[in-house]
PDB file of N, CA and C in Angstrom:
ATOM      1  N   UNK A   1       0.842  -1.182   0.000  1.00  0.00           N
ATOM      2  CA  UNK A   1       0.000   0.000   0.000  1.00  0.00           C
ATOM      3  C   UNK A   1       0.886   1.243   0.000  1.00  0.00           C
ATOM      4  N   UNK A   2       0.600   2.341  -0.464  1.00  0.00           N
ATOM      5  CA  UNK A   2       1.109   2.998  -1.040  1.00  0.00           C
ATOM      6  C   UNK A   2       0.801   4.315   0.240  1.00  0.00           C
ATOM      7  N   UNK A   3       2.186   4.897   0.511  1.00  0.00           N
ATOM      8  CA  UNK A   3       1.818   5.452   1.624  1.00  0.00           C
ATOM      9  C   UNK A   3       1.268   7.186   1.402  1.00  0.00           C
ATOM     10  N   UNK A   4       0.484   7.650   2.227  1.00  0.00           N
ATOM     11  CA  UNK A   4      -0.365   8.871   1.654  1.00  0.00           C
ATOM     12  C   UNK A   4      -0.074  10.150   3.158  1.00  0.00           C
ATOM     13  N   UNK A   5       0.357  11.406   2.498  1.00  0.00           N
ATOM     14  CA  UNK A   5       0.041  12.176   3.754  1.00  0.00           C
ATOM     15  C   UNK A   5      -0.628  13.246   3.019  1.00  0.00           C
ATOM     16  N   UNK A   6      -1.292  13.416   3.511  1.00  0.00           N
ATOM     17  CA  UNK A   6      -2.006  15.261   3.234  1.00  0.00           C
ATOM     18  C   UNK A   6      -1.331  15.823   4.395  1.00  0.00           C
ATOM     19  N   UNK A   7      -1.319  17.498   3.408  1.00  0.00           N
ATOM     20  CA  UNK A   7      -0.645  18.989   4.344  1.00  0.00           C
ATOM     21  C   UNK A   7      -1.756  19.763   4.044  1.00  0.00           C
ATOM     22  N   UNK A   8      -2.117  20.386   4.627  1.00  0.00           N
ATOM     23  CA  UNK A   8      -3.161  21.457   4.904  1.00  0.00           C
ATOM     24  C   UNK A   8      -2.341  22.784   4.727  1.00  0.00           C
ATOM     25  N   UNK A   9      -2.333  23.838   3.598  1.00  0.00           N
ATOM     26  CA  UNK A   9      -1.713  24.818   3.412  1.00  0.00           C
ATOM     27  C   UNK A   9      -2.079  26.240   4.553  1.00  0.00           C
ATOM     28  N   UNK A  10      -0.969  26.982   4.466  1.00  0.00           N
ATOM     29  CA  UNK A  10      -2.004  28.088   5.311  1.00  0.00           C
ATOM     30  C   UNK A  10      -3.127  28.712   5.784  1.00  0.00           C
ATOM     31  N   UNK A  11      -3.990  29.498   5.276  1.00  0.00           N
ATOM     32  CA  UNK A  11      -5.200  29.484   5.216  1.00  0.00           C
ATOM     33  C   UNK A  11      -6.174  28.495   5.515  1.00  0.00           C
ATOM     34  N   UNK A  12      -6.102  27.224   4.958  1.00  0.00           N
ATOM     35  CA  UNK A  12      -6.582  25.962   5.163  1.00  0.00           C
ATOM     36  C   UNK A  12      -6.084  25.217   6.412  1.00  0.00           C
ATOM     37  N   UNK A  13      -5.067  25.159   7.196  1.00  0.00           N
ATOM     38  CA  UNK A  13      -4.640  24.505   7.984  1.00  0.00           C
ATOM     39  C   UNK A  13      -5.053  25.522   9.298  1.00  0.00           C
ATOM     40  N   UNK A  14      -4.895  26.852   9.186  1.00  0.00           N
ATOM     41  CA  UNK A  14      -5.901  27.930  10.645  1.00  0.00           C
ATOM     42  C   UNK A  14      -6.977  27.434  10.749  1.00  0.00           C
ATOM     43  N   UNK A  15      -7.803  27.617   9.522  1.00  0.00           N
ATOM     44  CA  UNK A  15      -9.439  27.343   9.309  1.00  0.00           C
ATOM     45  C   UNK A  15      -9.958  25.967  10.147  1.00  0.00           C
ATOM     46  N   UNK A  16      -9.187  24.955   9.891  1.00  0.00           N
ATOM     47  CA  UNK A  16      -8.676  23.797  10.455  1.00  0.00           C
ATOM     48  C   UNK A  16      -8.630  23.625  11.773  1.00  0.00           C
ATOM     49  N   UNK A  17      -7.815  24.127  12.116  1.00  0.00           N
ATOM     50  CA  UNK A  17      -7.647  24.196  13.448  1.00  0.00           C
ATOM     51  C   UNK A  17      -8.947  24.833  14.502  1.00  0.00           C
ATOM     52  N   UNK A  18      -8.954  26.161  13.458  1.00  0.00           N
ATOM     53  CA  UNK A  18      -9.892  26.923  14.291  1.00  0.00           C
ATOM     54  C   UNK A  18     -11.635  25.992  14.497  1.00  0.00           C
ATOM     55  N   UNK A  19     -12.149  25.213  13.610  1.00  0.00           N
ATOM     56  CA  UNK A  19     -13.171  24.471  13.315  1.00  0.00           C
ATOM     57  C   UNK A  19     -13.106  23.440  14.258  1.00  0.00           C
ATOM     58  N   UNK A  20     -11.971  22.857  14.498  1.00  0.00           N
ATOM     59  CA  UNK A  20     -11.326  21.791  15.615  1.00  0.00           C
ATOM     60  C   UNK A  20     -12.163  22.563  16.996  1.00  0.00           C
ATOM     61  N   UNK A  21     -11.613  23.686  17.508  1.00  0.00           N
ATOM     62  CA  UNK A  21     -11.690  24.212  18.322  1.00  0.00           C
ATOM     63  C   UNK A  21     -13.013  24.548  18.795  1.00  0.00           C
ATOM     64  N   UNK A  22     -13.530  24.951  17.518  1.00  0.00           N
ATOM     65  CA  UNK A  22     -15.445  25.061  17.988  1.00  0.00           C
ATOM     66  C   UNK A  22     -16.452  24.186  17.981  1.00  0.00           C
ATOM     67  N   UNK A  23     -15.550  22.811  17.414  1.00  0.00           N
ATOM     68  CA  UNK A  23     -16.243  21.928  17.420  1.00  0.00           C
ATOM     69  C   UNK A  23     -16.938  21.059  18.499  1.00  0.00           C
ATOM     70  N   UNK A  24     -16.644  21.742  19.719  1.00  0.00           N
ATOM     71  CA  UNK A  24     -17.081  20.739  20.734  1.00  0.00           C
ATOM     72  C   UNK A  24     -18.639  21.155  20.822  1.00  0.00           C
ATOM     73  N   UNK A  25     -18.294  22.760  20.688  1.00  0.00           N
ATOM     74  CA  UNK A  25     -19.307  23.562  20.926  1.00  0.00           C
ATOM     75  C   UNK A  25     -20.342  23.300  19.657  1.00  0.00           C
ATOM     76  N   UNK A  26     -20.636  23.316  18.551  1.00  0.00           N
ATOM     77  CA  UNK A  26     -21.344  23.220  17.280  1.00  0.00           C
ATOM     78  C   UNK A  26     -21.478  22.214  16.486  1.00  0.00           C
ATOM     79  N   UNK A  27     -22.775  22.011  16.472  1.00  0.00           N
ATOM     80  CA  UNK A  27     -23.137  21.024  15.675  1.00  0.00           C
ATOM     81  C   UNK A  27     -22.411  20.960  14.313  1.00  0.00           C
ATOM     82  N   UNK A  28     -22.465  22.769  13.830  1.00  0.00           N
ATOM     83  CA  UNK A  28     -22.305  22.644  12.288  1.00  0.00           C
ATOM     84  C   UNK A  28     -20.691  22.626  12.347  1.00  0.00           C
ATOM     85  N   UNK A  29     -19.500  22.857  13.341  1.00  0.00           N
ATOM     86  CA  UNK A  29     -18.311  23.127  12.772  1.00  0.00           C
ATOM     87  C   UNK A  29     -18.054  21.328  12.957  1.00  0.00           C
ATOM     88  N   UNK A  30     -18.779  20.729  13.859  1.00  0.00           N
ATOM     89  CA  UNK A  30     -18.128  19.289  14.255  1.00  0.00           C
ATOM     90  C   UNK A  30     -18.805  18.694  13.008  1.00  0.00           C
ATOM     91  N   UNK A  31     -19.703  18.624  12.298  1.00  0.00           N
ATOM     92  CA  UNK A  31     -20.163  18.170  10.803  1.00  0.00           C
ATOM     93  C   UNK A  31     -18.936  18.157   9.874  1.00  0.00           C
ATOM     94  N   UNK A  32     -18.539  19.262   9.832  1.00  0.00           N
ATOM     95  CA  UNK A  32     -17.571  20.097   8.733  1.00  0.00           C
ATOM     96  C   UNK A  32     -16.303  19.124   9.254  1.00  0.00           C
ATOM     97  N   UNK A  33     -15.773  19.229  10.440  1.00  0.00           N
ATOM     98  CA  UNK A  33     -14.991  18.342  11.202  1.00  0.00           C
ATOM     99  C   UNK A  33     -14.731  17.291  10.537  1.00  0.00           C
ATOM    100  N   UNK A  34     -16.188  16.641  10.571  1.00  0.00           N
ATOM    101  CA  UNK A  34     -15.854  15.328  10.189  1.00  0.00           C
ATOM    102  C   UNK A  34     -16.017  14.857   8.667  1.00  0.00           C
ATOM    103  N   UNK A  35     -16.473  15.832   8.091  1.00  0.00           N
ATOM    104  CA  UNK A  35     -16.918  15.575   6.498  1.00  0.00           C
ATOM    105  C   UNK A  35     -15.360  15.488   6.162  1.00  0.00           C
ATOM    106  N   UNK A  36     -14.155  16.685   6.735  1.00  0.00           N
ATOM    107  CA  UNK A  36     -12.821  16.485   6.124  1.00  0.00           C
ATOM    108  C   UNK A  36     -12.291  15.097   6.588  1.00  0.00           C
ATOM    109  N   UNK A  37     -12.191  14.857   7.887  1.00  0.00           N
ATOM    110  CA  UNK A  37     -11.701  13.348   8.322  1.00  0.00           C
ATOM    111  C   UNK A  37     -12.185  11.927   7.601  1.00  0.00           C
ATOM    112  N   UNK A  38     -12.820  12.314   6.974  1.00  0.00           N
ATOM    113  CA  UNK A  38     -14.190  11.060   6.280  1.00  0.00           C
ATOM    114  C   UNK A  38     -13.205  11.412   4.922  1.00  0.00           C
ATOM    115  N   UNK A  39     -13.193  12.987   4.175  1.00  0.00           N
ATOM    116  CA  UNK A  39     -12.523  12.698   2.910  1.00  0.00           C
ATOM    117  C   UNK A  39     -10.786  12.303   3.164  1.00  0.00           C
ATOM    118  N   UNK A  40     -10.499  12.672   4.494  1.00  0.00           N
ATOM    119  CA  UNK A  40      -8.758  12.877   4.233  1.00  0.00           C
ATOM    120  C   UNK A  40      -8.363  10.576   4.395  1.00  0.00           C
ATOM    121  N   UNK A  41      -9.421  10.194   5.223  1.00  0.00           N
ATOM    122  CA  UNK A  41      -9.835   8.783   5.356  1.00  0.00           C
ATOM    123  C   UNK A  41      -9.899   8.202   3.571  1.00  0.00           C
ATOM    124  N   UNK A  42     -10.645   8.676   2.918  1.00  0.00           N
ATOM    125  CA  UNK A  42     -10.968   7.613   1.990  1.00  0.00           C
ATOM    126  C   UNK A  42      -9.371   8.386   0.851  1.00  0.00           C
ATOM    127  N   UNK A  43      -8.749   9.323   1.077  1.00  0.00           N
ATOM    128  CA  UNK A  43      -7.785   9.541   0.197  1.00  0.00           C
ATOM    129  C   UNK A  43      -6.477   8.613   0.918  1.00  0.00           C
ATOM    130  N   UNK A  44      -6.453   8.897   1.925  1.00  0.00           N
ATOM    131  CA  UNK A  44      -5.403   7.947   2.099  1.00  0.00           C
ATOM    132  C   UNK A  44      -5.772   6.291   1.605  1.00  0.00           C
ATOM    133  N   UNK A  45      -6.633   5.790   1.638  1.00  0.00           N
ATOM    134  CA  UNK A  45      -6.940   3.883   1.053  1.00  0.00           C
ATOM    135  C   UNK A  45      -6.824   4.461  -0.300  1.00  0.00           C
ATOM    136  N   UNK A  46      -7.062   5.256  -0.855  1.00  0.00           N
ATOM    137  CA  UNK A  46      -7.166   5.259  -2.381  1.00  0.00           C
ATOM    138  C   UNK A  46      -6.752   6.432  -2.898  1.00  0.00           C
ATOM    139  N   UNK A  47      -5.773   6.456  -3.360  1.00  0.00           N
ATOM    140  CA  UNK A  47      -4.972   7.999  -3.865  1.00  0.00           C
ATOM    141  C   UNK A  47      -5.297   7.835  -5.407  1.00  0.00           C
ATOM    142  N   UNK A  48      -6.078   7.582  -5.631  1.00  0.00           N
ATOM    143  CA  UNK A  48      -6.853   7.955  -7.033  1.00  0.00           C
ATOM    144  C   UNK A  48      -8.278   8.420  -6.732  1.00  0.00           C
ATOM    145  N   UNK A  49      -8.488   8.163  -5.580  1.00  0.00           N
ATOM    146  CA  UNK A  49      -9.960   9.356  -5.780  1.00  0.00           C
ATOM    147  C   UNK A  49      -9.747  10.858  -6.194  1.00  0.00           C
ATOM    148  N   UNK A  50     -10.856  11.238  -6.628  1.00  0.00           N
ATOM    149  CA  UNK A  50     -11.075  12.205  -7.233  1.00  0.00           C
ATOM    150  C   UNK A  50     -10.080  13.032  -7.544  1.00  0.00           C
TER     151      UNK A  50
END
């Protein structure tokens, strides 16, 4: 298996963080939370998605 890392660039990696942070608190940032963990999940098994 073919090994996979994602980097989260500037802008994207604050946003990140900051969404982390409110997520305990919010329904909608812990959604968002997890919609990226769900895509950064299926790119690592398969680095030909999309």
């Amino acid at each position: 298996m073919k090994k996979v890392r994602i980097v989260l660039i500037d802008n994207a990696a604050d946003s990140y963080h900051w969404l982390q942070e409110k997520a305990s608190d919010s329904k909608v940032e812990m959604a968002i939370v997890e919609a990226i963990r769900n895509k950064t999940d299926i790119l690592k098994r398969d680095v030909h998605y999309g």
